[in-house]
N, C-alpha and C. Protein backbone atom coordinates (compact mmCIF):
# COMPACT_ATOMS: atom_id res chain seq x y z
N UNK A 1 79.66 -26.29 47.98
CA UNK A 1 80.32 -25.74 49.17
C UNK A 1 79.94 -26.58 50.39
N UNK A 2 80.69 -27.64 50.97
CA UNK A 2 80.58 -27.61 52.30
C UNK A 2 80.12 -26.90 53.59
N UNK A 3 79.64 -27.41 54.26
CA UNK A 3 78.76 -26.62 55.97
C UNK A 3 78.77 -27.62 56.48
N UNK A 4 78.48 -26.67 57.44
CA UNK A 4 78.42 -27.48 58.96
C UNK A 4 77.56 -28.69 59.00
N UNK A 5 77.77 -29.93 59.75
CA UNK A 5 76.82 -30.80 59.62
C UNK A 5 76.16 -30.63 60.69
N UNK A 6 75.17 -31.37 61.05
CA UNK A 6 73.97 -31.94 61.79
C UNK A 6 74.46 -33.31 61.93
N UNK A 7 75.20 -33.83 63.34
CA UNK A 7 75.86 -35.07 63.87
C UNK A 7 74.75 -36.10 64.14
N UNK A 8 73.66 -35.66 64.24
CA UNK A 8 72.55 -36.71 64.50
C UNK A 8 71.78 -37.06 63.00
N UNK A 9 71.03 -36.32 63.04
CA UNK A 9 69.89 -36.67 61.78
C UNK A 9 70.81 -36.62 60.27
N UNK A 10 71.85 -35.57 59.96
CA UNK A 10 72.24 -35.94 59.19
C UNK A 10 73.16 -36.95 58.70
N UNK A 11 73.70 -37.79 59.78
CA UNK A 11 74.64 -38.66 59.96
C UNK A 11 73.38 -40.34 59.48
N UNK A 12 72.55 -40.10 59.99
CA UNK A 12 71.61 -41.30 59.59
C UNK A 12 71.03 -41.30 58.04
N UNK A 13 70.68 -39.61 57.81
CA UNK A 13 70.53 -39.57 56.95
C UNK A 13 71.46 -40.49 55.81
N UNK A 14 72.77 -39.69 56.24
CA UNK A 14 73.88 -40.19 55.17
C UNK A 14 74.34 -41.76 55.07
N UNK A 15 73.91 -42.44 55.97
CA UNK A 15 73.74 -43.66 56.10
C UNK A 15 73.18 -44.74 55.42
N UNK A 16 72.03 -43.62 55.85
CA UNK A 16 70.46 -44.57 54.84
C UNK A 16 71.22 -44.75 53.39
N UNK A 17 71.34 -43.14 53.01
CA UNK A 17 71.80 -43.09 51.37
C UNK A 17 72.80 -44.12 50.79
N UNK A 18 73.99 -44.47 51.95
CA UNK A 18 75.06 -45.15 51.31
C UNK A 18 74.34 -46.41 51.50
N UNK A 19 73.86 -47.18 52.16
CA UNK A 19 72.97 -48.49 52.11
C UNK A 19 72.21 -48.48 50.66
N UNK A 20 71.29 -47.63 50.63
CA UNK A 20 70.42 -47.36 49.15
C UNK A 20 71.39 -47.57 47.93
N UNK A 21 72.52 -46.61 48.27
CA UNK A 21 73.37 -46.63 47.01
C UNK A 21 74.01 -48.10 46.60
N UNK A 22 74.20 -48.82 47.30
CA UNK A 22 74.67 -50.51 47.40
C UNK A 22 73.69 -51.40 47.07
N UNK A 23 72.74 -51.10 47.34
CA UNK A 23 71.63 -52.03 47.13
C UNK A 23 70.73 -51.29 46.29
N UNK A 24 70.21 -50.43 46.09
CA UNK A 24 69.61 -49.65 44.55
C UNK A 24 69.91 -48.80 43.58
N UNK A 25 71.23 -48.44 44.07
CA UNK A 25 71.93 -47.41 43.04
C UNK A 25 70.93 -46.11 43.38
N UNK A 26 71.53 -45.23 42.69
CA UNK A 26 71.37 -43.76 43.04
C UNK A 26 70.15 -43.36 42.34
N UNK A 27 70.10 -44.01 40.96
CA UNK A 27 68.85 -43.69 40.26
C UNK A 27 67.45 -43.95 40.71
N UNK A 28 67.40 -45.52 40.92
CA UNK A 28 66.52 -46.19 41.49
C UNK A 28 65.86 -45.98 42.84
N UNK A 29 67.07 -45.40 43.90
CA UNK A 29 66.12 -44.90 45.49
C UNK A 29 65.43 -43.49 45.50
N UNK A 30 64.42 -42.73 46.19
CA UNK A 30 63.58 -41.91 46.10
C UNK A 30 64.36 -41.51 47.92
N UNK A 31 63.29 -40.09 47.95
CA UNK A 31 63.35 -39.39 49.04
C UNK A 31 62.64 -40.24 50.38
N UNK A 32 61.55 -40.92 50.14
CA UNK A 32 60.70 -42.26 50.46
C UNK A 32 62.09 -43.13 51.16
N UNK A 33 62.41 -43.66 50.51
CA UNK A 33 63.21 -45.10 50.63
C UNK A 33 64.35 -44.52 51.83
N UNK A 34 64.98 -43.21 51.53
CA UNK A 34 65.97 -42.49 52.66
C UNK A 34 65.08 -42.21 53.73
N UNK A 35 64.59 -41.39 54.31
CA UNK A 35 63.65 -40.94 55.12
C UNK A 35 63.08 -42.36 55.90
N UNK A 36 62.77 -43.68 55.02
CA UNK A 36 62.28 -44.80 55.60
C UNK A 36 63.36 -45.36 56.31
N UNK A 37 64.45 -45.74 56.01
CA UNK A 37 65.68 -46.25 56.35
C UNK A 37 66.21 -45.68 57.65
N UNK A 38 66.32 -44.23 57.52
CA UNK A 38 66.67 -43.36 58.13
C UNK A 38 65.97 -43.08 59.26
N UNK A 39 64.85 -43.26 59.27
CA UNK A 39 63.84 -43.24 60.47
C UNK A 39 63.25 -42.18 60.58
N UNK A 40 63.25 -41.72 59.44
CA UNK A 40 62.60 -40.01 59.97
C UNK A 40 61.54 -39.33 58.82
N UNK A 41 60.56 -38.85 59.08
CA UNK A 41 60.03 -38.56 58.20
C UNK A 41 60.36 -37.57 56.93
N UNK A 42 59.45 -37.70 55.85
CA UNK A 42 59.98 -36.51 54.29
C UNK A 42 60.46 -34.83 54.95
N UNK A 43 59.49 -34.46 55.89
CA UNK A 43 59.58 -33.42 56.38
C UNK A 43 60.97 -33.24 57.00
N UNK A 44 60.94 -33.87 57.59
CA UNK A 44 62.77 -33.98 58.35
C UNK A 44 64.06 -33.90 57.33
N UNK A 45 63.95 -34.86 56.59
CA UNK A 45 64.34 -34.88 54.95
C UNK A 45 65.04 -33.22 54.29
N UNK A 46 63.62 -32.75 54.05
CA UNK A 46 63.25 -31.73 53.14
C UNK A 46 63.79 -30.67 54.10
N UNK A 47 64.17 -30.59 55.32
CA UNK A 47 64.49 -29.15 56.37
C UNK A 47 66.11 -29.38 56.41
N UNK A 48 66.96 -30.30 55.34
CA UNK A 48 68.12 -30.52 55.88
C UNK A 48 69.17 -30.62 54.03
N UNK A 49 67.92 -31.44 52.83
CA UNK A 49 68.63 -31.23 51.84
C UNK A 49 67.18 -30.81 50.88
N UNK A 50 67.64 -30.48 49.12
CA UNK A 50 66.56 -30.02 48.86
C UNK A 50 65.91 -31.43 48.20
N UNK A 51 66.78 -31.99 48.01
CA UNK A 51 66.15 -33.43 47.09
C UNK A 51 67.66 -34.33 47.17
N UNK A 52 67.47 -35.52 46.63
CA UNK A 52 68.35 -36.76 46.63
C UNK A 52 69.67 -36.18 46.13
N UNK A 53 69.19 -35.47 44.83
CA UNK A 53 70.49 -34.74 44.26
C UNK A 53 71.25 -33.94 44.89
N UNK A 54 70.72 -32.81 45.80
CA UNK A 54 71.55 -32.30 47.01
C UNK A 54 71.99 -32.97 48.00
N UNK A 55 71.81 -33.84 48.15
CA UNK A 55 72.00 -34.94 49.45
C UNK A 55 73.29 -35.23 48.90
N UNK A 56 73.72 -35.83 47.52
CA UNK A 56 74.40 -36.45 47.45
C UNK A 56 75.63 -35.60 46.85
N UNK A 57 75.52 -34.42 46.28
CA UNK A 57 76.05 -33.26 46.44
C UNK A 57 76.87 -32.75 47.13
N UNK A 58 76.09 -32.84 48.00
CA UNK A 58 76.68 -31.89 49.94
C UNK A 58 77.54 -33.74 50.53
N UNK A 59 76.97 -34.46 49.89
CA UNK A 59 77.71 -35.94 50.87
C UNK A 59 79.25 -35.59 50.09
N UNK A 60 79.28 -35.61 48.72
CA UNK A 60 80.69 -35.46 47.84
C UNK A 60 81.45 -33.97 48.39
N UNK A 61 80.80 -33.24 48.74
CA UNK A 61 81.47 -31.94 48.74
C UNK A 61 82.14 -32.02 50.28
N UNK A 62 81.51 -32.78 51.36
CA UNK A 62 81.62 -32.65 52.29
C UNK A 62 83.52 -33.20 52.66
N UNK A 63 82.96 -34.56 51.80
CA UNK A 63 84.21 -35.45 51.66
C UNK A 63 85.33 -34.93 50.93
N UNK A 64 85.26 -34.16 50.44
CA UNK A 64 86.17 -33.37 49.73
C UNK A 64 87.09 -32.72 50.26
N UNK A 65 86.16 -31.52 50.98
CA UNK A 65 86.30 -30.73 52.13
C UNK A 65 86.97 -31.26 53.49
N UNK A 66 86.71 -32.60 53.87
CA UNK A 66 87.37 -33.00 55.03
C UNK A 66 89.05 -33.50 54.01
N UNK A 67 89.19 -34.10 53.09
CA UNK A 67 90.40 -34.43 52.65
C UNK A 67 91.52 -33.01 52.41
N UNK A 68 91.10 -32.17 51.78
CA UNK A 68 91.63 -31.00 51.75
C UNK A 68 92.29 -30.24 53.03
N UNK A 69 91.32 -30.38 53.87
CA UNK A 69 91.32 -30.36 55.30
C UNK A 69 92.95 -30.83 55.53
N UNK A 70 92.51 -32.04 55.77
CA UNK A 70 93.56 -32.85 56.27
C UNK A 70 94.95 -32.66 55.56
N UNK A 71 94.94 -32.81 54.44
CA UNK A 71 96.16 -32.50 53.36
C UNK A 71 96.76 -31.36 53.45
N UNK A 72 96.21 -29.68 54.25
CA UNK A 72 96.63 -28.66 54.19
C UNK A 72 96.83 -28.57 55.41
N UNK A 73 96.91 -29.57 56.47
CA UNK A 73 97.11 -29.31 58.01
C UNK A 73 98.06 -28.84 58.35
N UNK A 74 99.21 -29.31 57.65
CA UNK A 74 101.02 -29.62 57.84
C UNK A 74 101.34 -28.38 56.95
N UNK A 75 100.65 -27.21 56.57
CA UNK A 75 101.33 -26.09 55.24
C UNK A 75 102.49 -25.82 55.84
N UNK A 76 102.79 -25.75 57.21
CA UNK A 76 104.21 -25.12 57.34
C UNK A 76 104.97 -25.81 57.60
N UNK A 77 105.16 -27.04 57.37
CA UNK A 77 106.00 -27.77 57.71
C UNK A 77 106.93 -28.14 56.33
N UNK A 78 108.14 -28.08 57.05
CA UNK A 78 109.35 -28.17 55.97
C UNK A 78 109.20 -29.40 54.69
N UNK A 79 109.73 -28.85 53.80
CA UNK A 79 109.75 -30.06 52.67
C UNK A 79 110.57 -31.25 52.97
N UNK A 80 110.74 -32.62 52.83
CA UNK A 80 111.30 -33.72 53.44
C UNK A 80 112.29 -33.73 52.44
N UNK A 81 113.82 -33.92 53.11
CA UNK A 81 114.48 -33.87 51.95
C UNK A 81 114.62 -35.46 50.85
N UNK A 82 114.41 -35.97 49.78
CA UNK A 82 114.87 -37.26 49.51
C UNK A 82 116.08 -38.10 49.65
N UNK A 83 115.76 -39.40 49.77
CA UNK A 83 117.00 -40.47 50.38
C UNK A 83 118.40 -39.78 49.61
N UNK A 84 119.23 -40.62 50.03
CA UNK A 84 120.56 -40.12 49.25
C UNK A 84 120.55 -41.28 47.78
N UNK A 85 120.70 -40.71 46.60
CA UNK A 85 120.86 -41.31 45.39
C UNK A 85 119.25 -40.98 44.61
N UNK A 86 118.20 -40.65 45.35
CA UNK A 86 116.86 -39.96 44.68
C UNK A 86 117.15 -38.65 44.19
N UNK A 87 115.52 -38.55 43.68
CA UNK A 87 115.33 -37.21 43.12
C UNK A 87 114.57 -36.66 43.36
N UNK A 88 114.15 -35.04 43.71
CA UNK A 88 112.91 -34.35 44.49
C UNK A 88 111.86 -34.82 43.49
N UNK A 89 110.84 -35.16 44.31
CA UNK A 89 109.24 -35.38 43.65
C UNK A 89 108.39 -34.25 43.97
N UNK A 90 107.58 -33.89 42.91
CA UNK A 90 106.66 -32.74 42.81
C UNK A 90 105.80 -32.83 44.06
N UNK A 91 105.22 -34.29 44.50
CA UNK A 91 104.54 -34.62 45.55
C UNK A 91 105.38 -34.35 46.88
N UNK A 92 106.62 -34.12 47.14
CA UNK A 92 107.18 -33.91 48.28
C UNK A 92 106.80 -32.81 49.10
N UNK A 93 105.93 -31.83 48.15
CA UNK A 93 105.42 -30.47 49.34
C UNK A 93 104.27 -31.41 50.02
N UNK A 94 103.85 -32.65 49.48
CA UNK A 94 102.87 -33.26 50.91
C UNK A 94 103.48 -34.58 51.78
N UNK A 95 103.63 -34.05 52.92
CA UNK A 95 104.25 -34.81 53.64
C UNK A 95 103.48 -36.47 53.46
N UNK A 96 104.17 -37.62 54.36
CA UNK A 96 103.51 -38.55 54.30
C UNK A 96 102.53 -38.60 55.55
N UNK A 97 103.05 -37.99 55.84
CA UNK A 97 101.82 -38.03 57.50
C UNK A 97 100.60 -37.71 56.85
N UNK A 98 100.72 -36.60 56.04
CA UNK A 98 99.33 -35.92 55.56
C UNK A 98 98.54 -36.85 55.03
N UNK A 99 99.43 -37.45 53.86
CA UNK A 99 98.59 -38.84 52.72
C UNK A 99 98.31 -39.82 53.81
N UNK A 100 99.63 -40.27 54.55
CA UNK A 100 98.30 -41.60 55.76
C UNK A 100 97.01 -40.80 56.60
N UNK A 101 97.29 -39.56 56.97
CA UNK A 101 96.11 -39.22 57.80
C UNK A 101 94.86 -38.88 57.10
N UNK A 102 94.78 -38.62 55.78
CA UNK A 102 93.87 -38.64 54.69
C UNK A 102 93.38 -40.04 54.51
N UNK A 103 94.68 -40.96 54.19
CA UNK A 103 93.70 -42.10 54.05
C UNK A 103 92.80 -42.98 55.35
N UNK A 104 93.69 -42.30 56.23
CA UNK A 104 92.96 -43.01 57.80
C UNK A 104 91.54 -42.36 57.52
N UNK A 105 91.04 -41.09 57.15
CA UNK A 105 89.96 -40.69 57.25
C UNK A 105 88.94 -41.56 56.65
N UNK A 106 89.53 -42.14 54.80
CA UNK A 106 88.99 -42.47 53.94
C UNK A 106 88.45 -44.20 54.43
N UNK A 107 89.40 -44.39 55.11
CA UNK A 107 88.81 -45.88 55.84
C UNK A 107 87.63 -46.03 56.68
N UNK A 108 87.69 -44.79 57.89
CA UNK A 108 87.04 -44.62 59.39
C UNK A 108 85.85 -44.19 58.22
N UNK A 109 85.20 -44.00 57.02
CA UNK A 109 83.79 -43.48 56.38
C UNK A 109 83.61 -45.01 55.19
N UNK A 110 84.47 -45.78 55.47
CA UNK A 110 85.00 -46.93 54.21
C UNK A 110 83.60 -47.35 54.03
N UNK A 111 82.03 -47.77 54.25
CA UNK A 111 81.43 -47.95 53.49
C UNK A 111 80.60 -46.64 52.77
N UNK A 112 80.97 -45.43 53.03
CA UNK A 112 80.30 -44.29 51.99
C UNK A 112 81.66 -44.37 50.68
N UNK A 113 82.72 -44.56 51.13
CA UNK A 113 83.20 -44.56 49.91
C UNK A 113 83.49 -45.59 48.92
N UNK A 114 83.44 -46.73 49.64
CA UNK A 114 82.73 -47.74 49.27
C UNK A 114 81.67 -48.13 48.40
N UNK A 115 80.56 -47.32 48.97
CA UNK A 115 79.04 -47.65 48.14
C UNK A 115 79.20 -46.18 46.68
N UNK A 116 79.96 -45.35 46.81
CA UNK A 116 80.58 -44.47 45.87
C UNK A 116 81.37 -45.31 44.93
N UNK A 117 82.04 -45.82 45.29
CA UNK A 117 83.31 -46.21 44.37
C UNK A 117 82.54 -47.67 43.72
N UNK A 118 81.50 -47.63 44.14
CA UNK A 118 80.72 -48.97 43.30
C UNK A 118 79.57 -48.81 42.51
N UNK A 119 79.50 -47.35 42.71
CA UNK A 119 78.10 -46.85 42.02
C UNK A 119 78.91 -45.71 40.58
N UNK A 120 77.76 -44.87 40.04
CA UNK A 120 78.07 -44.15 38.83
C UNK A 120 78.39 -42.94 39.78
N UNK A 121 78.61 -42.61 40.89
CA UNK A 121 79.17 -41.67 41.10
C UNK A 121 80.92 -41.59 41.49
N UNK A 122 81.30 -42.74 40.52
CA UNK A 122 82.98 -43.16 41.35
C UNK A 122 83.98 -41.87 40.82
N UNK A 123 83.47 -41.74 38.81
CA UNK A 123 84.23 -40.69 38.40
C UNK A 123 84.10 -39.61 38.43
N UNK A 124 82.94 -38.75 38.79
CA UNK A 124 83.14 -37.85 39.80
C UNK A 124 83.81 -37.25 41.28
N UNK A 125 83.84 -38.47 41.87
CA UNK A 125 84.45 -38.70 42.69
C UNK A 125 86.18 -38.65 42.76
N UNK A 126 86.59 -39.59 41.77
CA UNK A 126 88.05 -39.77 41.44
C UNK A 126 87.84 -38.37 41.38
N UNK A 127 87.31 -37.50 39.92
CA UNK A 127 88.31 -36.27 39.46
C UNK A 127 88.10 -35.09 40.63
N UNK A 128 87.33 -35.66 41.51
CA UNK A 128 87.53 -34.31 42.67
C UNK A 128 88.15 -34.61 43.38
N UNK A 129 88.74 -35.91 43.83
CA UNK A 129 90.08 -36.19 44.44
C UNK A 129 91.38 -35.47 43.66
N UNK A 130 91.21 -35.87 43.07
CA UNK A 130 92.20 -35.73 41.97
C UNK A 130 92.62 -33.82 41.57
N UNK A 131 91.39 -33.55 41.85
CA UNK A 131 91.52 -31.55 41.50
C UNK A 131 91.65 -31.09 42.82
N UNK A 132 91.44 -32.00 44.04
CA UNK A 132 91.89 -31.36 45.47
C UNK A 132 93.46 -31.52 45.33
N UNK A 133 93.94 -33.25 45.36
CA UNK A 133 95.41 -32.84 45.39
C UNK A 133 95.60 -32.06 44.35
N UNK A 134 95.79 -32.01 43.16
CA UNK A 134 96.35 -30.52 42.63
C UNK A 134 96.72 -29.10 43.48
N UNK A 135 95.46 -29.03 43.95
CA UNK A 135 95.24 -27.40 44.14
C UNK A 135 96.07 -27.52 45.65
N UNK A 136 95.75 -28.59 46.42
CA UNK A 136 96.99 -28.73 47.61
C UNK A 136 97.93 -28.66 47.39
N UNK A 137 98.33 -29.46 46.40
CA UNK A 137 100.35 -29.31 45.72
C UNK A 137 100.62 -27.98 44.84
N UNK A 138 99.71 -27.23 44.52
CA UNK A 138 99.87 -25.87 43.89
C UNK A 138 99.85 -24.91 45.33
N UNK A 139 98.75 -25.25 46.30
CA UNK A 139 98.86 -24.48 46.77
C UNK A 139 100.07 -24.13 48.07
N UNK A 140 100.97 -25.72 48.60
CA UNK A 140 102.05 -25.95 49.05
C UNK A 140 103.18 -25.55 48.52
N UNK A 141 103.30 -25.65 47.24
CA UNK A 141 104.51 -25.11 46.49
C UNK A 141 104.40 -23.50 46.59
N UNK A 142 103.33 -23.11 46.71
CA UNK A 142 103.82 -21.71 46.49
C UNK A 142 103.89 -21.31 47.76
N UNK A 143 103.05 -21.94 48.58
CA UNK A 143 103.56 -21.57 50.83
C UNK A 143 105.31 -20.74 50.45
N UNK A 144 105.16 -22.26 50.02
CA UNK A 144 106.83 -23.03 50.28
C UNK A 144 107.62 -22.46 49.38
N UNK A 145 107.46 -21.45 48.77
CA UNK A 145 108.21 -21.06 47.03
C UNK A 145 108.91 -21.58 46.88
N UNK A 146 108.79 -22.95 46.02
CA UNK A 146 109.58 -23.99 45.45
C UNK A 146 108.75 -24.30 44.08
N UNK A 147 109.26 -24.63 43.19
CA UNK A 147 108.55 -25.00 41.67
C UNK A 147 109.37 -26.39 41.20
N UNK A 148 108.30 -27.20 41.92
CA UNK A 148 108.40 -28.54 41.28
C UNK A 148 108.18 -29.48 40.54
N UNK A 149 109.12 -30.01 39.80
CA UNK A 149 108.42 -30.63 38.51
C UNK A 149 109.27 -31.66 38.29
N UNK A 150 109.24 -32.59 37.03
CA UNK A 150 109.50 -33.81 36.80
C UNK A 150 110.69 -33.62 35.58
N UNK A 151 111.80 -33.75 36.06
CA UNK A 151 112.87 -33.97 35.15
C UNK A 151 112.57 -32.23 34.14
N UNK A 152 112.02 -32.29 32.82
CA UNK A 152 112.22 -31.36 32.46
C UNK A 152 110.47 -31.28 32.06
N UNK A 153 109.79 -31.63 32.45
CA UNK A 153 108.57 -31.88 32.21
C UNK A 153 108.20 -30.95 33.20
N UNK A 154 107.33 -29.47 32.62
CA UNK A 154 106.87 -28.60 32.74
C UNK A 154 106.24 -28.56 33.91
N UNK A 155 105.62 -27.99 35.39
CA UNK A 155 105.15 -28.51 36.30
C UNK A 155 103.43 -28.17 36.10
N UNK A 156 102.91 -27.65 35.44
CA UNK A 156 101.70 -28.04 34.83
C UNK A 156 101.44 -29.27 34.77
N UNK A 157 102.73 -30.29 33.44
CA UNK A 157 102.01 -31.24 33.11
C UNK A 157 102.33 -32.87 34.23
N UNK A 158 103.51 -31.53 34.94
CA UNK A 158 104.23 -32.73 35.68
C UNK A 158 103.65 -33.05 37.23
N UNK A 159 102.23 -32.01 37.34
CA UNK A 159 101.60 -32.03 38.59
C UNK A 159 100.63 -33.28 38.30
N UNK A 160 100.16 -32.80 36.86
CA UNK A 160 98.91 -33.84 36.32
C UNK A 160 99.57 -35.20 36.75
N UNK A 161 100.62 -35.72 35.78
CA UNK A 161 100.79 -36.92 35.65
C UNK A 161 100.89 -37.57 37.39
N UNK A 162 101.12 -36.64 38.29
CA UNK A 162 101.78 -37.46 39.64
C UNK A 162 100.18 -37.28 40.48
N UNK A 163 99.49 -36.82 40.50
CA UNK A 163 98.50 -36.46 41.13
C UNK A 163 97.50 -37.90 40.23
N UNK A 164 97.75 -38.02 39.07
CA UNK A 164 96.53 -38.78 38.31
C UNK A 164 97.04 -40.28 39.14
N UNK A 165 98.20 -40.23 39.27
CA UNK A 165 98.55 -41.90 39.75
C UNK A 165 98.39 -41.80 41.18
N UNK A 166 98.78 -40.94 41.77
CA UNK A 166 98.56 -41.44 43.28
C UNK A 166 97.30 -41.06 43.38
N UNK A 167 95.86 -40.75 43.09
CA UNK A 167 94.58 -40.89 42.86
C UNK A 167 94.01 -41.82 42.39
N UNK A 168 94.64 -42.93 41.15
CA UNK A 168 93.99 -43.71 40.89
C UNK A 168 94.52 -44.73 41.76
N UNK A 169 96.11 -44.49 42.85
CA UNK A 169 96.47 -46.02 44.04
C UNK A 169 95.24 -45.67 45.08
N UNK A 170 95.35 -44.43 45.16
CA UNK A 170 93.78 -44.30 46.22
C UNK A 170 92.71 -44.85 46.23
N UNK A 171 92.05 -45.04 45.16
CA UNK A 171 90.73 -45.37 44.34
C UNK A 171 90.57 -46.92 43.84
N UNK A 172 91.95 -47.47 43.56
CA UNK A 172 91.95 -48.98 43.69
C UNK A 172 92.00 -49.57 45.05
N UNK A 173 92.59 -49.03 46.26
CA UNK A 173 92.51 -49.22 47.34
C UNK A 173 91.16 -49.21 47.42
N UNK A 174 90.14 -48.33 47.36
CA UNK A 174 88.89 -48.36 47.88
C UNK A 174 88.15 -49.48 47.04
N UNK A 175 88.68 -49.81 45.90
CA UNK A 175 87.52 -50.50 44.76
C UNK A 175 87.58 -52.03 45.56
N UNK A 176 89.18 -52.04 46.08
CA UNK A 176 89.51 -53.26 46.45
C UNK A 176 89.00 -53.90 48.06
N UNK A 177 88.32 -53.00 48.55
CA UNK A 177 87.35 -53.16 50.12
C UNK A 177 88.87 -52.70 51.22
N UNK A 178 89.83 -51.90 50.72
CA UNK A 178 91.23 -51.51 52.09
C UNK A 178 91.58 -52.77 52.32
N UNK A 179 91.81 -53.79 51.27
CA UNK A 179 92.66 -55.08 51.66
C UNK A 179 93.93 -54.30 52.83
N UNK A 180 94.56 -53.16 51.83
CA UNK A 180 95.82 -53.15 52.61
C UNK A 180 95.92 -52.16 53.61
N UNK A 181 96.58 -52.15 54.85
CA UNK A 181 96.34 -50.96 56.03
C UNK A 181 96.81 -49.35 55.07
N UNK A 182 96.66 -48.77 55.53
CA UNK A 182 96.30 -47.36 55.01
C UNK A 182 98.23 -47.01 54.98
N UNK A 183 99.15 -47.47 56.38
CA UNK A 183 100.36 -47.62 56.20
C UNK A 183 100.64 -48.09 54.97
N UNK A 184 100.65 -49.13 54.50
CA UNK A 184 100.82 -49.92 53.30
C UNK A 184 101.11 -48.81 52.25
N UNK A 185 99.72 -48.10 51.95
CA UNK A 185 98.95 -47.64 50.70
C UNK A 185 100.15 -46.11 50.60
N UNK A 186 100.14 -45.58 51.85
CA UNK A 186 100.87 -44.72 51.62
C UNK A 186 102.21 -44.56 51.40
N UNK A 187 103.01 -45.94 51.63
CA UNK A 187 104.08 -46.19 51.26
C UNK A 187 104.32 -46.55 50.02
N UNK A 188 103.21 -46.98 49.27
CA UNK A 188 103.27 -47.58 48.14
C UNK A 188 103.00 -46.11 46.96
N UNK A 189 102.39 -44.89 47.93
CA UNK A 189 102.28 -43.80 47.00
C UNK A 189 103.80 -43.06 47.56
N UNK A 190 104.69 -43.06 48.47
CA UNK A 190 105.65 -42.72 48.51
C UNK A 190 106.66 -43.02 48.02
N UNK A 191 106.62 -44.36 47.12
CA UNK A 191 107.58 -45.44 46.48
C UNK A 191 106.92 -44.58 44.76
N UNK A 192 106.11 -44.02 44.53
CA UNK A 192 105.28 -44.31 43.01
C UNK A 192 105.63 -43.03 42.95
N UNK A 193 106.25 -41.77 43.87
CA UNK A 193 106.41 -40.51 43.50
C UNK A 193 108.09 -40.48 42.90
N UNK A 194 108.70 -41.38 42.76
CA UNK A 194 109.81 -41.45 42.68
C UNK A 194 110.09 -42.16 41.17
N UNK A 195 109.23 -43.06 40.75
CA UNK A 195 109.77 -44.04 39.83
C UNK A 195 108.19 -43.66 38.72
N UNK A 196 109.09 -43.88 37.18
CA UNK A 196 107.97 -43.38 35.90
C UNK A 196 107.10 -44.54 36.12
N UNK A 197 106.38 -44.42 35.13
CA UNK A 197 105.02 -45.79 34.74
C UNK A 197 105.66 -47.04 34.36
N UNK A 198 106.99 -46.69 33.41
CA UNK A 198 107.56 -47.52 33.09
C UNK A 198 108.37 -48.68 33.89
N UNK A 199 108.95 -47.36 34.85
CA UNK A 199 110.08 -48.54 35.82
C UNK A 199 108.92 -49.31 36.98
N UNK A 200 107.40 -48.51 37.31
CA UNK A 200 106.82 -49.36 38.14
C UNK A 200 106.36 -50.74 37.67
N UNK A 201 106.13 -50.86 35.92
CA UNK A 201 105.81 -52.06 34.98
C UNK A 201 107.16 -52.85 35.31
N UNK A 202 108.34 -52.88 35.56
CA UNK A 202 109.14 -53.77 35.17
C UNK A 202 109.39 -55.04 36.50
């Protein structure tokens, strides 16, 4: 569960950690090595998480929590209708404003997700991206009572398949250091809600 942060000490805190995580991985740094970095003593530490494992916990949950955030800003805003000669996409209950202003977030924190997406905490990471949009596009469709799905492909399986790809364009964006502006990325997930695996291969 996400809370409130602490803008000072825990902000350094979270700092220290993503430095550690780049340069020692998650296993290898101690409560020592954060606290040193960080400038502050174990005690300071210990009054804010309970150990490394909560630290990094509350850092994933937090990030979670701000994307969700952002993705559910726009709930009342109308569904966009598609070009003339398309077809409605399951992803259309999230606007594109929402997906660029999500990824603007994911940039303005780009070396925590960064030192994430390079460490053993990436696939954790992905599948809680990945189970936020869900529960945003479940929980937009029903704002909106609309039931959207893919051709005749059930919207269970037809949430999975569209949510797994525009999560993994997210996640190569980050693997790749945001070569491309966050505009780019989201056009390129507004182009990928439209066309199968197949027609994007050809």
């Amino acid at each position: 569960m996400a809370r409130k942060r602490n803008t000072g000490t825990e902000a350094k805190i979270k700092a220290a950690f993503t430095q550690l995580l780049k340069e020692k991985g998650f296993d290898a740094m101690t409560v020592s090595d954060i606290a040193r970095i960080a400038g502050i003593n174990r005690g300071t530490f210990y009054m804010h998480y309970m150990d490394k494992y909560d630290l990094r916990q509350q850092l994933l949950d937090n990030a979670i929590f701000d994307l969700r955030r952002i993705l559910t800003s726009n709930v009342g805003a109308p569904v966009p209708l598609p070009a003339p000669g398309q077809h409605a996409s399951v992803l259309d209950v999230i606007a594109p404003q929402a997906t660029l202003q999500a990824l603007l977030y994911i940039r303005a924190d780009a070396a925590f997700f960064d030192a994430i997406s390079q460490s053993g905490q990436n696939l954790k990471m992905y599948n809680d991206t990945k189970e936020t949009l869900k529960h945003v596009l479940e929980e937009r469709a029903k704002a909106l009572s609309i039931h959207p799905s893919l051709g005749s492909i059930p919207p269970e399986y037809s949430g999975e398949i569209v949510v797994s790809g525009v999560t993994s364009i997210i996640w190569m964006w980050v693997k790749r250091g945001f070569k491309e502006s966050p505009e780019e990325i989201t056009k390129y997930i507004e182009i990928s809600k439209r066309l199968s695996p197949m027609a994007l291969m050809r």
